[in-house]
N, C-alpha and C. Protein backbone atom coordinates (compact mmCIF):
# COMPACT_ATOMS: atom_id res chain seq x y z
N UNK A 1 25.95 -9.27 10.24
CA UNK A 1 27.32 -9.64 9.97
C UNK A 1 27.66 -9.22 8.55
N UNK A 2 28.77 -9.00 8.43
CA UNK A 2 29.36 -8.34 6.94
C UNK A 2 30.44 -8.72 7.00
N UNK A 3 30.78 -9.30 5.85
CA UNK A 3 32.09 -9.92 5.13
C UNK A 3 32.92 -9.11 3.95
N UNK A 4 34.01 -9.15 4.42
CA UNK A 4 34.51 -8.39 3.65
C UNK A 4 36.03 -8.89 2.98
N UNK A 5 36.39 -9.11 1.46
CA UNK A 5 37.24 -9.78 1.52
C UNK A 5 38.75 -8.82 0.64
N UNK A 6 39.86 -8.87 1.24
CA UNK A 6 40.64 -7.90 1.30
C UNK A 6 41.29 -8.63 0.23
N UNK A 7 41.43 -9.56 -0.45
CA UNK A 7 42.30 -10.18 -1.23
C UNK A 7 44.01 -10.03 -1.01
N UNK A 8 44.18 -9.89 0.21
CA UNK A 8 45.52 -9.48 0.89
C UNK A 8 45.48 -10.17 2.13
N UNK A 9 46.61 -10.56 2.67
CA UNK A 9 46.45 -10.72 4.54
C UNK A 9 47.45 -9.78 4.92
N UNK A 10 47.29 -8.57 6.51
CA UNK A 10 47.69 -7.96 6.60
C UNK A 10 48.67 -8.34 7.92
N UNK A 11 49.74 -7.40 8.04
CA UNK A 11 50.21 -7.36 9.20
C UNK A 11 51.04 -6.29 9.63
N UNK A 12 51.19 -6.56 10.58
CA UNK A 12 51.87 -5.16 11.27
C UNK A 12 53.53 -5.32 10.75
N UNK A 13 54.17 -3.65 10.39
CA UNK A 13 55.43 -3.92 9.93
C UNK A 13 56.58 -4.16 10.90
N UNK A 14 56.41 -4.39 11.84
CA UNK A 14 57.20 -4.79 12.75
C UNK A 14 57.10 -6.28 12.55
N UNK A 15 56.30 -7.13 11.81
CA UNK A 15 56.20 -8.60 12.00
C UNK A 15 57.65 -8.38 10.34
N UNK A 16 57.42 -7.91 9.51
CA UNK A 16 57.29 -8.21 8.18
C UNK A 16 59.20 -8.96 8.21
N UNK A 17 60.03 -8.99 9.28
CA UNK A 17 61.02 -9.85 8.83
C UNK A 17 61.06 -11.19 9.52
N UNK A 18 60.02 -11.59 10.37
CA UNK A 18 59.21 -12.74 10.78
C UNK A 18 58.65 -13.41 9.80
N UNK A 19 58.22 -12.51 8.47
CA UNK A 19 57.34 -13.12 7.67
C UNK A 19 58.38 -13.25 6.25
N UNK A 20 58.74 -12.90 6.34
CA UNK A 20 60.32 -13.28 5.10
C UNK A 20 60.14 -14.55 4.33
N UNK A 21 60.81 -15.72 5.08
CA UNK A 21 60.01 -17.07 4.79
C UNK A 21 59.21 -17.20 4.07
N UNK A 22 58.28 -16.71 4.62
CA UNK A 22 56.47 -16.92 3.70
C UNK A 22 56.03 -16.38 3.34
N UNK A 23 57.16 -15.22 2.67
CA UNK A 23 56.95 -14.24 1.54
C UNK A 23 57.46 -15.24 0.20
N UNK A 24 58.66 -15.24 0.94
CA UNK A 24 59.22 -15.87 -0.47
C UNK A 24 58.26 -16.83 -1.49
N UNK A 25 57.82 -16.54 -3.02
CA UNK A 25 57.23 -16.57 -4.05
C UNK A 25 57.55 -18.44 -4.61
N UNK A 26 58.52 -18.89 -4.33
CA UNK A 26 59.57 -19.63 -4.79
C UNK A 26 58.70 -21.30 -4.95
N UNK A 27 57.89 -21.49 -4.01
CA UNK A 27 57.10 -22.49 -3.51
C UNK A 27 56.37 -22.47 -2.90
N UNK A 28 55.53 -22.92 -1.85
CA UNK A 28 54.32 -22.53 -1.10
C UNK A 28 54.26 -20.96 -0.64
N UNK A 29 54.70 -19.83 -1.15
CA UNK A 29 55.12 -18.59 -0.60
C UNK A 29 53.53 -18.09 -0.38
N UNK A 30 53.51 -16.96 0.30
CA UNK A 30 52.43 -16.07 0.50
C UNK A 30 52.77 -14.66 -0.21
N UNK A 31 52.74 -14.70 -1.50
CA UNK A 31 52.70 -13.38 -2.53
C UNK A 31 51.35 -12.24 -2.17
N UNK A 32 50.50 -12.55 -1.09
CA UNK A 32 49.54 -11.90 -0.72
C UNK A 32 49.89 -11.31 0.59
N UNK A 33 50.67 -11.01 0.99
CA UNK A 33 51.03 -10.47 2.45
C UNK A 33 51.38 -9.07 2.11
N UNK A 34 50.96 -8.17 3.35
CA UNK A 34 51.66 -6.85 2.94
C UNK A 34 51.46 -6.45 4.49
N UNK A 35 52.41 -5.86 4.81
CA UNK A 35 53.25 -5.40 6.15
C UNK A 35 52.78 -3.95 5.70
N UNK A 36 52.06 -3.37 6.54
CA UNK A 36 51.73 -1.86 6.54
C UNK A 36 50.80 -1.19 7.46
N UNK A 37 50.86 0.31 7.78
CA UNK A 37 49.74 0.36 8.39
C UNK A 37 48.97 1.68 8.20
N UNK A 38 49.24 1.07 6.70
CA UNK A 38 48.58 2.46 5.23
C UNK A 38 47.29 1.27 4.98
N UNK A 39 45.69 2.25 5.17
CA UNK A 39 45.08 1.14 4.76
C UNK A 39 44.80 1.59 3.06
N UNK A 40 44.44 0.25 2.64
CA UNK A 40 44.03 0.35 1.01
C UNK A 40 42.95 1.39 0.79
N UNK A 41 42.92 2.09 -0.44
CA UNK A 41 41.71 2.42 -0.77
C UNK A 41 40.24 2.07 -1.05
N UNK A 42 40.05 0.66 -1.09
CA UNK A 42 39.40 -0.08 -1.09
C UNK A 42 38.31 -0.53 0.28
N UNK A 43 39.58 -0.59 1.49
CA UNK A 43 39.13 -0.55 2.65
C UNK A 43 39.00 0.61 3.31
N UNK A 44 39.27 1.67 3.00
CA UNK A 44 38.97 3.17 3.57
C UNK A 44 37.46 3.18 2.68
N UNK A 45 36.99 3.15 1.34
CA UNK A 45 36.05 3.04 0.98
C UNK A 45 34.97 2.18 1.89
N UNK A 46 35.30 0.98 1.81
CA UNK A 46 34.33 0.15 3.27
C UNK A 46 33.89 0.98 4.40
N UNK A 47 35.02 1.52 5.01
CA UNK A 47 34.53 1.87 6.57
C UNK A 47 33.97 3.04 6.27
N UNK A 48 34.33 4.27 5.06
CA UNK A 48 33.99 5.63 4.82
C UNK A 48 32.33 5.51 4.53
N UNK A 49 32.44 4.80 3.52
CA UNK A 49 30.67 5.21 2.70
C UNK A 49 30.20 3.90 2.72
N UNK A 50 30.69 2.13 3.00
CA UNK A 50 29.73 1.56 2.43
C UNK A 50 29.24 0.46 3.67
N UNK A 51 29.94 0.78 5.09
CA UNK A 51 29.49 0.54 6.60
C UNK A 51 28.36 1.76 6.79
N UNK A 52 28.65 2.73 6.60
CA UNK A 52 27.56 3.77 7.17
C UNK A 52 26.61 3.51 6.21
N UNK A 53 26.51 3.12 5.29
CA UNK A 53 25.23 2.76 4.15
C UNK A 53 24.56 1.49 4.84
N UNK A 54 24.98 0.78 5.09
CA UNK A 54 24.83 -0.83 5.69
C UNK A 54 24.33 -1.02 6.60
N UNK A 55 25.35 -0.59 7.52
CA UNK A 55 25.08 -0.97 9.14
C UNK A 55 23.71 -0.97 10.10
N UNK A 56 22.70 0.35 9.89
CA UNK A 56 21.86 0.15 10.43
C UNK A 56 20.78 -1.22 9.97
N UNK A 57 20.95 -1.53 8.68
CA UNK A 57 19.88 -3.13 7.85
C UNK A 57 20.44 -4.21 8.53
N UNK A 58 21.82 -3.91 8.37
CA UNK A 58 22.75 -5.16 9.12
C UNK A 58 22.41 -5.57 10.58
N UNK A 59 22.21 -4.54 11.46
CA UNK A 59 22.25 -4.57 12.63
C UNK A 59 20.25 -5.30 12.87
N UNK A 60 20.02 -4.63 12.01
CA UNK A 60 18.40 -4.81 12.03
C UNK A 60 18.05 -6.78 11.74
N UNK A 61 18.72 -6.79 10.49
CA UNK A 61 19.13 -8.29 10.12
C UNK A 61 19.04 -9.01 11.49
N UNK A 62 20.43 -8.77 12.03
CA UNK A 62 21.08 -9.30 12.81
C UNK A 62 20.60 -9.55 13.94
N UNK A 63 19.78 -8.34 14.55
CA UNK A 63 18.53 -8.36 15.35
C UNK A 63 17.53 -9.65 15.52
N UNK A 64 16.88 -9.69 13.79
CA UNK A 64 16.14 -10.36 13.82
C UNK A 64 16.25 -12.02 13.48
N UNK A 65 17.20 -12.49 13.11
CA UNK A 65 17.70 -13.73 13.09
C UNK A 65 18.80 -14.14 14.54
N UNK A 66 18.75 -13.45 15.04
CA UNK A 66 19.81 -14.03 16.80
C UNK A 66 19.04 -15.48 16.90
N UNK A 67 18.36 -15.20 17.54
CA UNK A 67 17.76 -16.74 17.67
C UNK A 67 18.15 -17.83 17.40
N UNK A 68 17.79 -17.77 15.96
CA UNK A 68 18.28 -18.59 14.95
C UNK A 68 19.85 -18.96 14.88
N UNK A 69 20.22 -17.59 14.50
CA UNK A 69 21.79 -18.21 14.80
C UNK A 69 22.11 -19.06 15.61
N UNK A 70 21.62 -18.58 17.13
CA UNK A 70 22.71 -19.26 18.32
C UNK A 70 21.95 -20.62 18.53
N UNK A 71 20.43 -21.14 17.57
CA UNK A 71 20.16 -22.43 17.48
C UNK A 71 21.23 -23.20 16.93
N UNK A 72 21.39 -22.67 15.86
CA UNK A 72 22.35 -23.38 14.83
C UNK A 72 23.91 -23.23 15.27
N UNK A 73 24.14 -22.23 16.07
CA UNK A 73 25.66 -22.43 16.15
C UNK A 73 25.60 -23.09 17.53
N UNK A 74 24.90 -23.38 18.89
CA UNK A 74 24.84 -23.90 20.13
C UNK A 74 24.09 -25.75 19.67
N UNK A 75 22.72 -25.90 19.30
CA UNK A 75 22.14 -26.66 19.21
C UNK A 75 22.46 -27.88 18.40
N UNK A 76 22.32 -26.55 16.86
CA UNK A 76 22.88 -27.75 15.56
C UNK A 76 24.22 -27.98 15.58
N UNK A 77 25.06 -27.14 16.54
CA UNK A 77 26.69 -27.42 16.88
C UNK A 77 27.50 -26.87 15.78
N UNK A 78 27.11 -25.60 14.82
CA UNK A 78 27.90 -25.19 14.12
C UNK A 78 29.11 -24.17 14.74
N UNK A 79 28.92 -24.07 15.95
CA UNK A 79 30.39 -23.28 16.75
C UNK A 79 31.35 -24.40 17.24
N UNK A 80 31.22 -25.77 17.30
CA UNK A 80 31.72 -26.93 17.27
C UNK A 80 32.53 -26.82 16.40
N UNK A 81 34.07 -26.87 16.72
CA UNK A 81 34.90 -26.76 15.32
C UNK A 81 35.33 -27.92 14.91
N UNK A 82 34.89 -29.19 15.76
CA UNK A 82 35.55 -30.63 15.40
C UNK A 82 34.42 -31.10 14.86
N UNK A 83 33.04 -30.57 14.48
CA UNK A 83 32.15 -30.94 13.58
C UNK A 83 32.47 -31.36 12.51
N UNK A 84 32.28 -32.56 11.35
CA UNK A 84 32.78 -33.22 10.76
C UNK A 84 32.23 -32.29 9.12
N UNK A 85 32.80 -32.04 8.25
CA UNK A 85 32.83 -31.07 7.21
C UNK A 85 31.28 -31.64 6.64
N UNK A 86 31.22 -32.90 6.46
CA UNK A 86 30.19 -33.21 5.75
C UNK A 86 28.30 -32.51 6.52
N UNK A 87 28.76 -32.79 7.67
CA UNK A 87 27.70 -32.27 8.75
C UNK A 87 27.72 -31.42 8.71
N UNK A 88 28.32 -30.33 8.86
CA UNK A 88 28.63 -28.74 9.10
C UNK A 88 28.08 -28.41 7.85
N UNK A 89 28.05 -29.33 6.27
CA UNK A 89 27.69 -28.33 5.44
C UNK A 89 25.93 -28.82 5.34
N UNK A 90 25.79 -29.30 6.20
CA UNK A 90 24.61 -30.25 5.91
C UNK A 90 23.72 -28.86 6.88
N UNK A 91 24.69 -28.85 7.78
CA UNK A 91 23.63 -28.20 8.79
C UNK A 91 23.66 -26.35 8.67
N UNK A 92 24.88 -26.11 8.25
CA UNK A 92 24.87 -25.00 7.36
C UNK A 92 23.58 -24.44 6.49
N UNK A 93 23.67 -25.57 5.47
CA UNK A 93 22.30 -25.23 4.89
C UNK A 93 21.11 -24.94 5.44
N UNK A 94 20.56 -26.08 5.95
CA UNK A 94 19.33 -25.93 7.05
C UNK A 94 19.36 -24.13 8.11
N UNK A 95 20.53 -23.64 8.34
CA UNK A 95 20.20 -22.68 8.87
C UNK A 95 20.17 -21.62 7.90
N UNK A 96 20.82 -21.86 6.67
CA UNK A 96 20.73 -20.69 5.80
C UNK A 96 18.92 -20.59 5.14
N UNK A 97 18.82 -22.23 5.08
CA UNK A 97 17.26 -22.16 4.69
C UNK A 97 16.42 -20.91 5.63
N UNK A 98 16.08 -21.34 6.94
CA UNK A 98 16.13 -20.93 7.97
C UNK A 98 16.40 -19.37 7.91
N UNK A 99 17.07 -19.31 7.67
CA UNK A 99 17.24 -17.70 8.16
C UNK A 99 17.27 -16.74 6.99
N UNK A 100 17.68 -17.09 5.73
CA UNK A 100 17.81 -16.24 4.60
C UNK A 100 16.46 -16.80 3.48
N UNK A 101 15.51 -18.25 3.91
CA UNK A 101 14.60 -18.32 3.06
C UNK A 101 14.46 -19.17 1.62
N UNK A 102 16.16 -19.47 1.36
CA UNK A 102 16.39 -19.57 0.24
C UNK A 102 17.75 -21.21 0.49
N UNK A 103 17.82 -21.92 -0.45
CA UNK A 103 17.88 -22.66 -0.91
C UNK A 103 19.89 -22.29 -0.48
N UNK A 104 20.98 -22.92 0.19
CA UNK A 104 21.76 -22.48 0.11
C UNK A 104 22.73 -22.36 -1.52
N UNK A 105 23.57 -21.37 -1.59
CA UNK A 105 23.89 -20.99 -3.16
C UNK A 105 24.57 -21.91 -3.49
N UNK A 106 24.83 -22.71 -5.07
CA UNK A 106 25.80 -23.96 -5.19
C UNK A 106 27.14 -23.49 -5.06
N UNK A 107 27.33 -22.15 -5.48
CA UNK A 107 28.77 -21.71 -5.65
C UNK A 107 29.49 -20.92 -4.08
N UNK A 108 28.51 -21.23 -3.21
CA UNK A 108 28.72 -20.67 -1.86
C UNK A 108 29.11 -21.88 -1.07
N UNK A 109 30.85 -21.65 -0.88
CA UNK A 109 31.30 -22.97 0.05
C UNK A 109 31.53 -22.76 1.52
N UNK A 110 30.91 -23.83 2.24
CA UNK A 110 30.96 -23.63 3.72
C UNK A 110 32.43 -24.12 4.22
């Protein structure tokens, strides 16, 4: 799995006078929206050079922790979305122990 974070939310420009409203800056607005279907340079970089660098470790990763995952997301009930936040981060951890070895990060929020 690979995360990738666009610091934008996108949408198609046919939505963008749907999204007017929650553009507007004024109060709760969404100043992060952009109606287009020009991708960034940033994300052409992702899919160009730094997925084809990745993907085969990723996939290999991914390979080798399945298990694990679908313990933790079937068993420990982390695909449960009415799991209660405190539990989810409880049990979060335990699979990150689990699968990555390591201690989950303090600055990494579930």
């Amino acid at each position: 799995m690979v995360g990738y974070q666009t610091h934008f939310q996108y949408f198609h420009p046919a939505a963008e006078p749907e999204l007017a409203r929650v553009k507007a800056v004024d109060g709760l607005g969404y100043k992060d929206i952009r109606c287009t279907l020009i991708p960034d340079e940033h994300m052409m970089r992702l899919f160009q050079k730094t997925l084809p660098k990745i993907g085969a470790d990723f996939q290999a990763r991914f390979a080798r922790n399945k298990k694990a995952l679908q313990y933790y997301a079937d068993h420990e009930r982390l695909a449960d979305q009415t799991l209660n936040p405190r539990t989810r981060t409880a049990v979060f951890a335990k699979a990150w122990k689990a699968i990555v070895g390591a201690d989950l990060p303090t600055d990494l929020h579930v």
